[in-house]
N, C-alpha and C. Protein backbone atom coordinates (compact mmCIF):
# COMPACT_ATOMS: atom_id res chain seq x y z
N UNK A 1 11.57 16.00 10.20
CA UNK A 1 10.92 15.14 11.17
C UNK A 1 9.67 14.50 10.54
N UNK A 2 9.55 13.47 10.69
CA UNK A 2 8.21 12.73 10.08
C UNK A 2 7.07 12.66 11.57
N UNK A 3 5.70 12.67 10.49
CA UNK A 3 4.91 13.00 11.49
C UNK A 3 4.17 11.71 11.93
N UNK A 4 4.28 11.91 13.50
CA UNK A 4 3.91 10.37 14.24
C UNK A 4 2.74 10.41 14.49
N UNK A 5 1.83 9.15 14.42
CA UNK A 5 0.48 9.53 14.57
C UNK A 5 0.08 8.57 16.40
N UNK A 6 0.74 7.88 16.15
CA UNK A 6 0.71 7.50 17.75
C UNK A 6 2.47 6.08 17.92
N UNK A 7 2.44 5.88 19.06
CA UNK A 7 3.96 5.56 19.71
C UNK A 7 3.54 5.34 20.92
N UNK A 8 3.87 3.87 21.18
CA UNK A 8 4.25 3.43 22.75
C UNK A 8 5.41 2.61 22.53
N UNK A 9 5.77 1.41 23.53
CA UNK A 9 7.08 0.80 23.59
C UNK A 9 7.07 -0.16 22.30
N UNK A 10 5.74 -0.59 21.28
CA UNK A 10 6.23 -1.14 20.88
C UNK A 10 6.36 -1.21 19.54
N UNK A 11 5.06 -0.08 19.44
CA UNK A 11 4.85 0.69 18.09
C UNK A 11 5.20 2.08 17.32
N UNK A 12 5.07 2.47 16.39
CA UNK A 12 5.31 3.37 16.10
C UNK A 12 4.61 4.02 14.62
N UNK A 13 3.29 4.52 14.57
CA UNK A 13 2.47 4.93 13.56
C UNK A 13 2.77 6.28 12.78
N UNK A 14 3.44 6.24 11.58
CA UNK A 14 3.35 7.37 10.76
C UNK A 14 2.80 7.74 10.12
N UNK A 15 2.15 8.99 9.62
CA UNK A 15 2.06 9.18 7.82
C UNK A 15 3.46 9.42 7.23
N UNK A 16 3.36 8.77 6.00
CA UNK A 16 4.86 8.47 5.22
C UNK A 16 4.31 9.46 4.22
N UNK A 17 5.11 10.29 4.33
CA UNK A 17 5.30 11.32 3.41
C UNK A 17 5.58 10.97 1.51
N UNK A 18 5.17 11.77 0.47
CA UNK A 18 5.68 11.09 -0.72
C UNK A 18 7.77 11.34 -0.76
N UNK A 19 7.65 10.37 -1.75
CA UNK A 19 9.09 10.40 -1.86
C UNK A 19 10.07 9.29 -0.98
N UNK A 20 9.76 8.83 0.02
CA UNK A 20 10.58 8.69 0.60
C UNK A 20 10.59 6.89 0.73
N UNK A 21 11.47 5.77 0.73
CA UNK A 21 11.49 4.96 0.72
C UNK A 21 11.50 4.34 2.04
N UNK A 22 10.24 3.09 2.01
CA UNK A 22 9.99 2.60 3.77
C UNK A 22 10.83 1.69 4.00
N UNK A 23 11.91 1.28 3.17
CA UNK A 23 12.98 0.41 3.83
C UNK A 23 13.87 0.45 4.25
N UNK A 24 14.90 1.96 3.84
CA UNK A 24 15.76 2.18 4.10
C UNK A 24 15.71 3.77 4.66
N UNK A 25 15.57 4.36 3.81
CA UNK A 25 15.35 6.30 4.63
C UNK A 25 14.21 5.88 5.66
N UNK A 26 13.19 5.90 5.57
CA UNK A 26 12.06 6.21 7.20
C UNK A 26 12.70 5.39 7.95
N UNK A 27 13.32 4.17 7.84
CA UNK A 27 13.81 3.83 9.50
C UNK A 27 15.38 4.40 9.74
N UNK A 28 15.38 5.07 8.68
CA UNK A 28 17.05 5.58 9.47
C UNK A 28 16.40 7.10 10.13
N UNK A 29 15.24 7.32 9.80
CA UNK A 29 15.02 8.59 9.94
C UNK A 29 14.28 8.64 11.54
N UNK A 30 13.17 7.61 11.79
CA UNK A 30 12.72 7.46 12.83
C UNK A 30 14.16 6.97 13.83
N UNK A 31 14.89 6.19 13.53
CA UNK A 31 16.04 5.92 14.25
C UNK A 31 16.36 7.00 14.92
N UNK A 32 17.04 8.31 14.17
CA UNK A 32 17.48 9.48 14.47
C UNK A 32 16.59 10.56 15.66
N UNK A 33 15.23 10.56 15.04
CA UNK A 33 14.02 11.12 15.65
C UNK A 33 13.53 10.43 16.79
N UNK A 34 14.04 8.71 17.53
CA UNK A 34 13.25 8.39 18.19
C UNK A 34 14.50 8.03 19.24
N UNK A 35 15.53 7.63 18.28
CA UNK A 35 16.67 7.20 19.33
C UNK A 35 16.36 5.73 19.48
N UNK A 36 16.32 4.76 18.55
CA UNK A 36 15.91 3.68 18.96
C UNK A 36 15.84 2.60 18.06
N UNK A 37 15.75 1.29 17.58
CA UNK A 37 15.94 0.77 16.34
C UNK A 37 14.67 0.47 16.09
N UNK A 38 13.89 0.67 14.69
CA UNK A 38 12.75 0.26 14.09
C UNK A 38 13.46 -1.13 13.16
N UNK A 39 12.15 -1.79 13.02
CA UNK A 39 11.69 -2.63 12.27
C UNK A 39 11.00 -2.26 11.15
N UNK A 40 10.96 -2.49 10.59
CA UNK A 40 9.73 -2.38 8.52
C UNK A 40 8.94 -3.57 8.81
N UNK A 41 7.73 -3.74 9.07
CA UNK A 41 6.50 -4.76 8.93
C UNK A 41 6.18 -4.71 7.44
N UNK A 42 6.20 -3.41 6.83
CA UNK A 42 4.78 -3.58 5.47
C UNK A 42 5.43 -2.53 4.93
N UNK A 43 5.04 -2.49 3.47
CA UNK A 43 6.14 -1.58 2.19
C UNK A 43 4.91 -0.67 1.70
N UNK A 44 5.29 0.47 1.18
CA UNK A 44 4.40 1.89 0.54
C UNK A 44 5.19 1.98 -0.54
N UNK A 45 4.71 2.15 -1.88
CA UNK A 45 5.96 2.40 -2.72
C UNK A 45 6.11 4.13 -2.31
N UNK A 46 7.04 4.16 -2.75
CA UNK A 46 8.45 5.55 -2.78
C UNK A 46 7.36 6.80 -3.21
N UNK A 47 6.31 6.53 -4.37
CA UNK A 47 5.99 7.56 -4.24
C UNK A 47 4.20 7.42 -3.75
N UNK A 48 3.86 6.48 -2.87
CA UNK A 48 2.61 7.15 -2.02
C UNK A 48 2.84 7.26 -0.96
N UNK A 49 1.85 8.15 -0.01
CA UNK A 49 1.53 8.45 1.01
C UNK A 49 0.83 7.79 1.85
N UNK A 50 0.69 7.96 3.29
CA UNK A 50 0.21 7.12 3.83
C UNK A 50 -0.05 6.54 5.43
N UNK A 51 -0.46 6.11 5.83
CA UNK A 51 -0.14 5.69 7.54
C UNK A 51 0.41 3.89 7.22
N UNK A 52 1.13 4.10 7.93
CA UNK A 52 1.96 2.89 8.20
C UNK A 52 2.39 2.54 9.60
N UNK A 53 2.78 1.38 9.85
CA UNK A 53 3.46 0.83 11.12
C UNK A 53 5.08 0.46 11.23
N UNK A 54 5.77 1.11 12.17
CA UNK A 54 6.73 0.42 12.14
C UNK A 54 6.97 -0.06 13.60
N UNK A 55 7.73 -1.25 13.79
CA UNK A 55 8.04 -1.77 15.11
C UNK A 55 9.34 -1.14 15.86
N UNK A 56 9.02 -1.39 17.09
CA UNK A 56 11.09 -1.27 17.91
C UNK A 56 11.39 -2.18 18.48
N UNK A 57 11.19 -3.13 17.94
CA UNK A 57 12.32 -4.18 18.33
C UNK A 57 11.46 -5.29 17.32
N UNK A 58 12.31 -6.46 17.48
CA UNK A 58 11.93 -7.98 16.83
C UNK A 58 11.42 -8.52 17.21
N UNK A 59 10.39 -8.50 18.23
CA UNK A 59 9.43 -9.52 18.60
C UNK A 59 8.22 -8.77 18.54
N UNK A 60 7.91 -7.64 18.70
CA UNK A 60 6.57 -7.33 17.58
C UNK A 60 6.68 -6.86 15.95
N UNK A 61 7.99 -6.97 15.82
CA UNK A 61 7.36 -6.96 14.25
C UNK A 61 7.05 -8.83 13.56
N UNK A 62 8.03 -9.35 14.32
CA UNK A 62 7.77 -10.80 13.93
C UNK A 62 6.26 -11.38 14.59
N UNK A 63 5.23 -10.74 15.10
CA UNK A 63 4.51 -10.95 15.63
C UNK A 63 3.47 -10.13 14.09
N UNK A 64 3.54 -8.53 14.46
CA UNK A 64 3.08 -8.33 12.89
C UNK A 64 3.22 -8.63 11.45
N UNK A 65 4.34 -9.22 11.49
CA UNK A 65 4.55 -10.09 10.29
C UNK A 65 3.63 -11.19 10.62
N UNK A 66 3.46 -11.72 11.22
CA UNK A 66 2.94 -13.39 11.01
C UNK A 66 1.19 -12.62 11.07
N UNK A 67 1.23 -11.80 11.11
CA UNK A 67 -0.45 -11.30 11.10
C UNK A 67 -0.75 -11.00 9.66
N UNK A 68 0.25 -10.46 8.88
CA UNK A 68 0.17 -9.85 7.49
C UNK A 68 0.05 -11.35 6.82
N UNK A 69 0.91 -12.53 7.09
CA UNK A 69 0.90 -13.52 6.23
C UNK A 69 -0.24 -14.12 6.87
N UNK A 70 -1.02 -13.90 7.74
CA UNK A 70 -2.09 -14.74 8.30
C UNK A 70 -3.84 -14.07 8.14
N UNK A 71 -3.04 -12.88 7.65
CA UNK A 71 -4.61 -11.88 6.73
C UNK A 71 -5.32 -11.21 7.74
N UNK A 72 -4.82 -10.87 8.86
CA UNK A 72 -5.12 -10.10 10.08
C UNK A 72 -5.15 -8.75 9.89
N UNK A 73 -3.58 -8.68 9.74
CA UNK A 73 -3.86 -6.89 9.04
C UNK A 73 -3.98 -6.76 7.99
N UNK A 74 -4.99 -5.15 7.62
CA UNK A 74 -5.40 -4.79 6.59
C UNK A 74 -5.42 -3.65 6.37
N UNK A 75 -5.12 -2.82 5.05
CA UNK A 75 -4.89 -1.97 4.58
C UNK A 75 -5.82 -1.43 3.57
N UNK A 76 -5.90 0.17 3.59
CA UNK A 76 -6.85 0.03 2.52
C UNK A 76 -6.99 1.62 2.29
N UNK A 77 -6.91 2.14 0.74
CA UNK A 77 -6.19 2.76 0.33
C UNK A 77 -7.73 3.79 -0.28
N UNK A 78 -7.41 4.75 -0.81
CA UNK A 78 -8.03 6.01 -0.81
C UNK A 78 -7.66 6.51 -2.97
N UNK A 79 -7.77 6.22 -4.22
CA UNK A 79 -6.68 6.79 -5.28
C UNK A 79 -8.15 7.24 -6.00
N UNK A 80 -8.00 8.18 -6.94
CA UNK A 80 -8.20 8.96 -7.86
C UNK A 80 -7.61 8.26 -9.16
N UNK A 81 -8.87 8.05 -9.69
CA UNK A 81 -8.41 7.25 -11.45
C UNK A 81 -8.83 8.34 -12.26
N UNK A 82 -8.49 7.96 -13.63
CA UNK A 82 -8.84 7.97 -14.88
C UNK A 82 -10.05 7.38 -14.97
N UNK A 83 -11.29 7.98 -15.52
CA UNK A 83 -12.25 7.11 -16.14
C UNK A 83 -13.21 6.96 -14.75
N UNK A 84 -14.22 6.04 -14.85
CA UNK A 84 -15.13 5.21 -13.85
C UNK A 84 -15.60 3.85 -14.45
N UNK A 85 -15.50 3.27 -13.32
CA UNK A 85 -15.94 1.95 -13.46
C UNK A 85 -17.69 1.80 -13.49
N UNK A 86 -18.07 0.71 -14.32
CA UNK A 86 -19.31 0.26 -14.47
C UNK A 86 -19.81 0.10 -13.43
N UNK A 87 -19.41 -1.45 -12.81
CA UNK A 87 -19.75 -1.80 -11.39
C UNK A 87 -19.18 -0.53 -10.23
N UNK A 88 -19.98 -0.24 -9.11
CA UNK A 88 -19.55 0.25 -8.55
C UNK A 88 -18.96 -0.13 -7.10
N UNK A 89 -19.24 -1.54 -7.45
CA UNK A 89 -18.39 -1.89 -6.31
C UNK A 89 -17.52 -3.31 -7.13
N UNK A 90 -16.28 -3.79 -6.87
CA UNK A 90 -16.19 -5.19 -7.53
C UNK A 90 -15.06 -5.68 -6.81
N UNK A 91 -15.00 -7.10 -6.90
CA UNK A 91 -13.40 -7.61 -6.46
C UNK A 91 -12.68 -7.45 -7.71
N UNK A 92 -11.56 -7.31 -7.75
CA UNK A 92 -10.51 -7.64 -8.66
C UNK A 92 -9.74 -8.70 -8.81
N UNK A 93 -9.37 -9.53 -9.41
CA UNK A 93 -8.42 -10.84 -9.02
C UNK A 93 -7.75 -10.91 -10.35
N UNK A 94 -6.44 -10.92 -10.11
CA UNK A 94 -5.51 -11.29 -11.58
C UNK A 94 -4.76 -11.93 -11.03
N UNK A 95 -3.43 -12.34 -11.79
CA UNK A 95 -2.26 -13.71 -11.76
C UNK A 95 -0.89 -12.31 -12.34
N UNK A 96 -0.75 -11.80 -11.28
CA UNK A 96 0.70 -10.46 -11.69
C UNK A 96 1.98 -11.03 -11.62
N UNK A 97 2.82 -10.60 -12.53
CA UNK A 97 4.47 -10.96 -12.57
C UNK A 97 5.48 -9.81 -12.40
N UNK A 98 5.98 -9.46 -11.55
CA UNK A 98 7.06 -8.76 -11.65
C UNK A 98 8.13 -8.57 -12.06
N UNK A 99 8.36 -7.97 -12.97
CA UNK A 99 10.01 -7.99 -13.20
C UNK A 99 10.65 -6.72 -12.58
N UNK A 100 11.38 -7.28 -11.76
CA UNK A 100 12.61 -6.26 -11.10
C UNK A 100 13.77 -5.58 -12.23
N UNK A 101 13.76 -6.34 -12.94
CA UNK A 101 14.97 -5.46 -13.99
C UNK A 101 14.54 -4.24 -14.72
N UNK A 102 13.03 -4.13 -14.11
CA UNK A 102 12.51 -3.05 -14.90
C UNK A 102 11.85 -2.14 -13.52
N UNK A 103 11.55 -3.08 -12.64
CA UNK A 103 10.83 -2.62 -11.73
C UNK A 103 9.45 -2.32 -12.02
N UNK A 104 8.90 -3.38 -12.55
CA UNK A 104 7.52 -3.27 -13.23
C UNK A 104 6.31 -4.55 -13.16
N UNK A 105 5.83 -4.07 -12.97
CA UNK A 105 4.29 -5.83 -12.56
C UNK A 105 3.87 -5.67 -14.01
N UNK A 106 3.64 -6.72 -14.07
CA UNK A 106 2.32 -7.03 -15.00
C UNK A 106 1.19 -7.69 -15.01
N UNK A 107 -0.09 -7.95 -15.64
CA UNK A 107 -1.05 -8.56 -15.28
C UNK A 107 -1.13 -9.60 -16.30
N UNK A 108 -0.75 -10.79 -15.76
CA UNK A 108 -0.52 -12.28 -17.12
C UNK A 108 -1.80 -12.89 -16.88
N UNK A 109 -1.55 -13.98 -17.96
CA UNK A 109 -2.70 -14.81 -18.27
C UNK A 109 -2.85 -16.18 -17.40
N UNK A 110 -1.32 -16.75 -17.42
CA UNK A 110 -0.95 -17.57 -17.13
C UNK A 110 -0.27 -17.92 -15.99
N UNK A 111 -0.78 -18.98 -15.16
CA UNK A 111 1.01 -19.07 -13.99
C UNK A 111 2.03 -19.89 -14.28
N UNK A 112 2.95 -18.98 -14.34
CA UNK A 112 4.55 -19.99 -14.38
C UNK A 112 5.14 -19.34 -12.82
N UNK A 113 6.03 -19.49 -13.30
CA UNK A 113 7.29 -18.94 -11.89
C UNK A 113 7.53 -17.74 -12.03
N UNK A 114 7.27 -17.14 -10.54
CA UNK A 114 7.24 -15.95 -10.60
C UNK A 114 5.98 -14.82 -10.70
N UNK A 115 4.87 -15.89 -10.80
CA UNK A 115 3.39 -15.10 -11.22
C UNK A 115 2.91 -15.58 -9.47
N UNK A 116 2.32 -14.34 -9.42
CA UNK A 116 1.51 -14.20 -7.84
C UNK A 116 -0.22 -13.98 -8.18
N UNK A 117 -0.89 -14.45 -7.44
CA UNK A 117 -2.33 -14.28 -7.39
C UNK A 117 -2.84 -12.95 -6.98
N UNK A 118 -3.19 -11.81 -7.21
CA UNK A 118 -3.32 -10.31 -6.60
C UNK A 118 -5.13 -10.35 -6.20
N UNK A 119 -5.65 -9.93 -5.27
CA UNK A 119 -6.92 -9.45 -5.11
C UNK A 119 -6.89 -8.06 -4.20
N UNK A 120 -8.14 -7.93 -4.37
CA UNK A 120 -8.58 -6.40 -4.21
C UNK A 120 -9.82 -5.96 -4.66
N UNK A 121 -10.16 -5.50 -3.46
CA UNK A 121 -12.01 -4.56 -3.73
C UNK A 121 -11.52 -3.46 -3.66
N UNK A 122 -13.00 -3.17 -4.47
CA UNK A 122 -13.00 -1.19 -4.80
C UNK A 122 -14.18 -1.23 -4.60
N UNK A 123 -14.76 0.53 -4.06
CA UNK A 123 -16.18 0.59 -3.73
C UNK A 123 -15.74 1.94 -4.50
N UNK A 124 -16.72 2.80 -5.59
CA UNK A 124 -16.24 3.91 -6.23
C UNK A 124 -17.56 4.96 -5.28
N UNK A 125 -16.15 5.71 -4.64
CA UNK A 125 -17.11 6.90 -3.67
C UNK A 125 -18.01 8.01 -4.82
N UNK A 126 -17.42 8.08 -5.46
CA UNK A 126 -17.93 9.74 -5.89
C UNK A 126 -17.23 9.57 -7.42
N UNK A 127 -17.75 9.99 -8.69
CA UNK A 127 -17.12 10.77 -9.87
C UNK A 127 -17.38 12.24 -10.04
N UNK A 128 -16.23 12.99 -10.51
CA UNK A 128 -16.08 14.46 -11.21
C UNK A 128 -15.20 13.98 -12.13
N UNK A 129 -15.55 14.77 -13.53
CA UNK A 129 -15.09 15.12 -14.41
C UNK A 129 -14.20 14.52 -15.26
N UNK A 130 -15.11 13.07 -14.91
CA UNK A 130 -14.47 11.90 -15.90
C UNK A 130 -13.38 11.46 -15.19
N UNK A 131 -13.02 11.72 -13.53
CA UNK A 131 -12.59 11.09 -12.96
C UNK A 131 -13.05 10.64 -11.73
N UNK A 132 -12.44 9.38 -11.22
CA UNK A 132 -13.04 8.79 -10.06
C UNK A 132 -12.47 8.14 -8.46
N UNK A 133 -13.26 8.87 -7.60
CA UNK A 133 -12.32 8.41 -6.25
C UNK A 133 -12.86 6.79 -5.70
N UNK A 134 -11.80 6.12 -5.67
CA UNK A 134 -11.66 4.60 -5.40
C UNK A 134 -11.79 4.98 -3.33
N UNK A 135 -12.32 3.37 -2.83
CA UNK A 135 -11.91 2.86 -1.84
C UNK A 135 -11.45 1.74 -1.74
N UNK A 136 -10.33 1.42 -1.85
CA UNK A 136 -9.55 0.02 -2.23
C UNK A 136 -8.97 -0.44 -1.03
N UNK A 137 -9.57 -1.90 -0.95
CA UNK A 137 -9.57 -2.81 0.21
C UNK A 137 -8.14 -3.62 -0.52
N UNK A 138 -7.15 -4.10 0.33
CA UNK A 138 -5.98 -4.91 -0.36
C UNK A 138 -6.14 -6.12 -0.37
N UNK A 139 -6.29 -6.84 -0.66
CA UNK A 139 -6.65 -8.76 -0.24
C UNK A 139 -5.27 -9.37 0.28
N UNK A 140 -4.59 -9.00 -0.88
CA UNK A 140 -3.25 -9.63 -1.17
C UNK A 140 -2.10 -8.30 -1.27
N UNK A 141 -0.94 -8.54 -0.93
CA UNK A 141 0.10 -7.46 -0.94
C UNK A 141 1.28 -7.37 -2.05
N UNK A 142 1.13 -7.62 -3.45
CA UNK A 142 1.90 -7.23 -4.59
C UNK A 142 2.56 -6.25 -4.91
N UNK A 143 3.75 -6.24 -5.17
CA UNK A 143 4.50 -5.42 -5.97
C UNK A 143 3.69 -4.33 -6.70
N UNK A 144 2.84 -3.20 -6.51
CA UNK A 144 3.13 -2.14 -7.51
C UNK A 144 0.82 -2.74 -7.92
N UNK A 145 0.48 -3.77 -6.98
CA UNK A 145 -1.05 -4.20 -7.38
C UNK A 145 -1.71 -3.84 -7.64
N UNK A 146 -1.87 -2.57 -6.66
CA UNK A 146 -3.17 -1.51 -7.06
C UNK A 146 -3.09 -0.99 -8.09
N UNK A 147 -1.95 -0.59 -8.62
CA UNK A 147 -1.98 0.76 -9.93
C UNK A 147 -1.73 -0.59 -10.82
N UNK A 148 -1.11 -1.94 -10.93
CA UNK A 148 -0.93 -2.04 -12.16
C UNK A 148 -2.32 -2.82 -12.48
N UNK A 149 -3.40 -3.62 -11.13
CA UNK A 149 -4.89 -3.36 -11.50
C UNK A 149 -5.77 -3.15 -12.04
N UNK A 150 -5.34 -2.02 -11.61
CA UNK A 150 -6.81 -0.64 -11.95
C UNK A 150 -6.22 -0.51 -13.77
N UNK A 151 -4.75 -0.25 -13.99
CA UNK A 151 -4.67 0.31 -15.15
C UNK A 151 -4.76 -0.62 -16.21
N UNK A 152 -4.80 -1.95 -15.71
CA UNK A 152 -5.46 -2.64 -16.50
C UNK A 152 -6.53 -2.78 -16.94
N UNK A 153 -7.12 -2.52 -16.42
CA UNK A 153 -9.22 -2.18 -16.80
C UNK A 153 -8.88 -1.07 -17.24
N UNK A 154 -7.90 0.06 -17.52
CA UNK A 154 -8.00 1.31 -18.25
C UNK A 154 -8.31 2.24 -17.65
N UNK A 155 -8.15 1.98 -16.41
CA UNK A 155 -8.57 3.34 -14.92
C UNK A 155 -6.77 3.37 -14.25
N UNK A 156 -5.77 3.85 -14.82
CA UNK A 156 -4.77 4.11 -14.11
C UNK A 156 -5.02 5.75 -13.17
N UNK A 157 -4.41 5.35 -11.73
CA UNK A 157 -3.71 6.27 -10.86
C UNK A 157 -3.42 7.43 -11.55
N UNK A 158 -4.11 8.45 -11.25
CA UNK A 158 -4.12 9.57 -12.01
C UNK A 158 -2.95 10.06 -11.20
N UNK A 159 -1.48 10.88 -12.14
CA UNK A 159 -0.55 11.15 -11.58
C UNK A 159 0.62 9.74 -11.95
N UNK A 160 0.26 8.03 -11.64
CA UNK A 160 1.13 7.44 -12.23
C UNK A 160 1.58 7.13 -13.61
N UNK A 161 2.38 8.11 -14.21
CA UNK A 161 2.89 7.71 -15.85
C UNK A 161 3.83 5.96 -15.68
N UNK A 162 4.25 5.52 -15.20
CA UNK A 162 4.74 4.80 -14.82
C UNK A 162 3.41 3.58 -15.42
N UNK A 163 2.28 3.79 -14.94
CA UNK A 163 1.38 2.68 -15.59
C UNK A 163 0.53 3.50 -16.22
N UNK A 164 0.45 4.04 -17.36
CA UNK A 164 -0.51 4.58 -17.56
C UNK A 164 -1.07 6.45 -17.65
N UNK A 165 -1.23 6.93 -16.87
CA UNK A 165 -1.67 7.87 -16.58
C UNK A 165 -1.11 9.18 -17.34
N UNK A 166 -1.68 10.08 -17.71
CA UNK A 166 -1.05 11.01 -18.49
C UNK A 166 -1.20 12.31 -18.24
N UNK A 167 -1.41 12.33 -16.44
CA UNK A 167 -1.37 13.48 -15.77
C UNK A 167 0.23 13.25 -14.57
N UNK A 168 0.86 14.15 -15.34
CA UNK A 168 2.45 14.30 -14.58
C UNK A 168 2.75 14.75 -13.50
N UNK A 169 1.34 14.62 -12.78
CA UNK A 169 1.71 15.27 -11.36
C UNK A 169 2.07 13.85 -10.11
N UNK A 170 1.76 14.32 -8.68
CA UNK A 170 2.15 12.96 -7.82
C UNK A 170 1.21 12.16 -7.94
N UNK A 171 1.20 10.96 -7.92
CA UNK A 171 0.52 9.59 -7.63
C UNK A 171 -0.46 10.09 -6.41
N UNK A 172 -1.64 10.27 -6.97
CA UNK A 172 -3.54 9.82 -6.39
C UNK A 172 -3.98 8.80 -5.68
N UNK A 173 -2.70 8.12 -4.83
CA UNK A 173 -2.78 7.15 -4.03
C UNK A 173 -2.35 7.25 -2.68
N UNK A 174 -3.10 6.94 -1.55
CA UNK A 174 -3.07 7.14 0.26
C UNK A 174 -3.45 6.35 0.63
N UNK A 175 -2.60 5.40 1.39
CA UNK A 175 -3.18 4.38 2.19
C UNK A 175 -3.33 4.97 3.74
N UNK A 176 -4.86 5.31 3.99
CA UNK A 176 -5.84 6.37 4.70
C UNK A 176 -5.92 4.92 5.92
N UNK A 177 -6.00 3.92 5.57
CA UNK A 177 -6.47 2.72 7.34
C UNK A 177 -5.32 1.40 6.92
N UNK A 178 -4.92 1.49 8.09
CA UNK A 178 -4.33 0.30 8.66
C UNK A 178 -5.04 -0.18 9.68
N UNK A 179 -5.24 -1.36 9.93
CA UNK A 179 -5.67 -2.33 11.08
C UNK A 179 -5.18 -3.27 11.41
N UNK A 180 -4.91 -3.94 12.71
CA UNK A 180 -3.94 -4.98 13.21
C UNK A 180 -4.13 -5.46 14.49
N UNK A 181 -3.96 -6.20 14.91
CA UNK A 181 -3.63 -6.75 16.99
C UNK A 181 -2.71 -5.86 17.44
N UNK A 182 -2.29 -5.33 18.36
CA UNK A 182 -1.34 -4.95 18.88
C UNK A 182 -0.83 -6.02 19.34
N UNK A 183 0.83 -5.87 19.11
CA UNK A 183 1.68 -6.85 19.42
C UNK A 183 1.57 -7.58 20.62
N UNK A 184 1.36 -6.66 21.47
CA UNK A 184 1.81 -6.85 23.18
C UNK A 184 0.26 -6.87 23.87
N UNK A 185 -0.83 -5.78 23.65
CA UNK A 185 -2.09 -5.82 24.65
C UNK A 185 -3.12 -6.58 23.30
N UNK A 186 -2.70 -6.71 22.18
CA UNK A 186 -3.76 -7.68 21.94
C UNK A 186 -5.18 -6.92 21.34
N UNK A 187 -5.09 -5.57 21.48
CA UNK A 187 -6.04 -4.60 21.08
C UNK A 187 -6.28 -4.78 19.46
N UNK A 188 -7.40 -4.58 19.17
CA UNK A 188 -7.34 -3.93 17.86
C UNK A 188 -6.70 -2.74 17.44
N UNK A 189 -6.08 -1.87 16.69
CA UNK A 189 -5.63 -0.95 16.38
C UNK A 189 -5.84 -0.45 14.76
């Protein structure tokens, strides 16, 4: 059973457990657990954790969709790096490319086709021991942004080997706040 953090008719708030993929397993899973059809608004990769939203039916997620492309909702994430940053607070802004045949971003120089604009603030809470806890604001919603980011300045996701990191345990990444309209009363949430 996945654990719900709140649910009325039109929402449905989880923490997403690691492991598990938000496109296909959590809504077959809430399906089962709720009796009801979800929607996917917004993606977690497979292996972070997290609070997320999902809809029940198509007219509030197409309502939260047009909020995500309209910069309404916002997300904003909690990770543990490698290293510390100078500045302790900064925006980030690169030009990332994904390749799916690898399932991998990168951070380019250049835009051609296929290169996306990525932003993102960090405010660095606290360092121990040559490592450091991030508060990362999302600007923009990329493929894989945050970790491939950070590990570009040489601060990878402690836990992601995948970019970097050379501690083999789980990915040091939680997306801890979501914020949004509610579909239907219009609330903040």
């Amino acid at each position: 059973m996945l654990e719900i953090i709140y649910k009325d008719t039109e929402i449905v708030i989880i923490r997403k457990p690691y492991g598990l993929d938000c496109q296909y397993q959590i809504p077959q899973f809430l399906k089962q657990q709720l009796n009801c059809d979800i929607y996917t608004v917004h993606r977690l990769d497979t292996i972070v954790t997290g609070v997320m939203v999902f809809c029940l039916n198509q007219k509030s997620a197409a309502i939260l969709s047009k909020e995500i492309t309209e910069k309404v909702f916002k997300k904003e994430y909690l990770a543990i790096i490698e290293g510390c940053f100078e500045e302790q607070q900064n925006r980030l802004t690169d030009l990332l490319f994904h390749d799916k045949r690898v399932n991998k971003t990168y951070v380019v120089k250049k835009k051609r086709k296929g290169v996306k604009e990525a932003l993102l603030e960090y405010r660095q809470l606290c360092s121990i021991n040559n490592n450091s806890l991030l508060l990362i604001r999302l600007l923009t919603g990329r493929t894989h942004q945050i970790r491939v980011q950070l590990a570009s300045r040489s601060h990878p996701i402690i836990g992601d080997g995948k970019y970097g990191s050379n501690d083999n345990g789980k990915i040091q990444l939680f997306c801890y706040h979501i914020s949004f309209v509610h579909p239907t009363n219009q609330m903040v949430m």
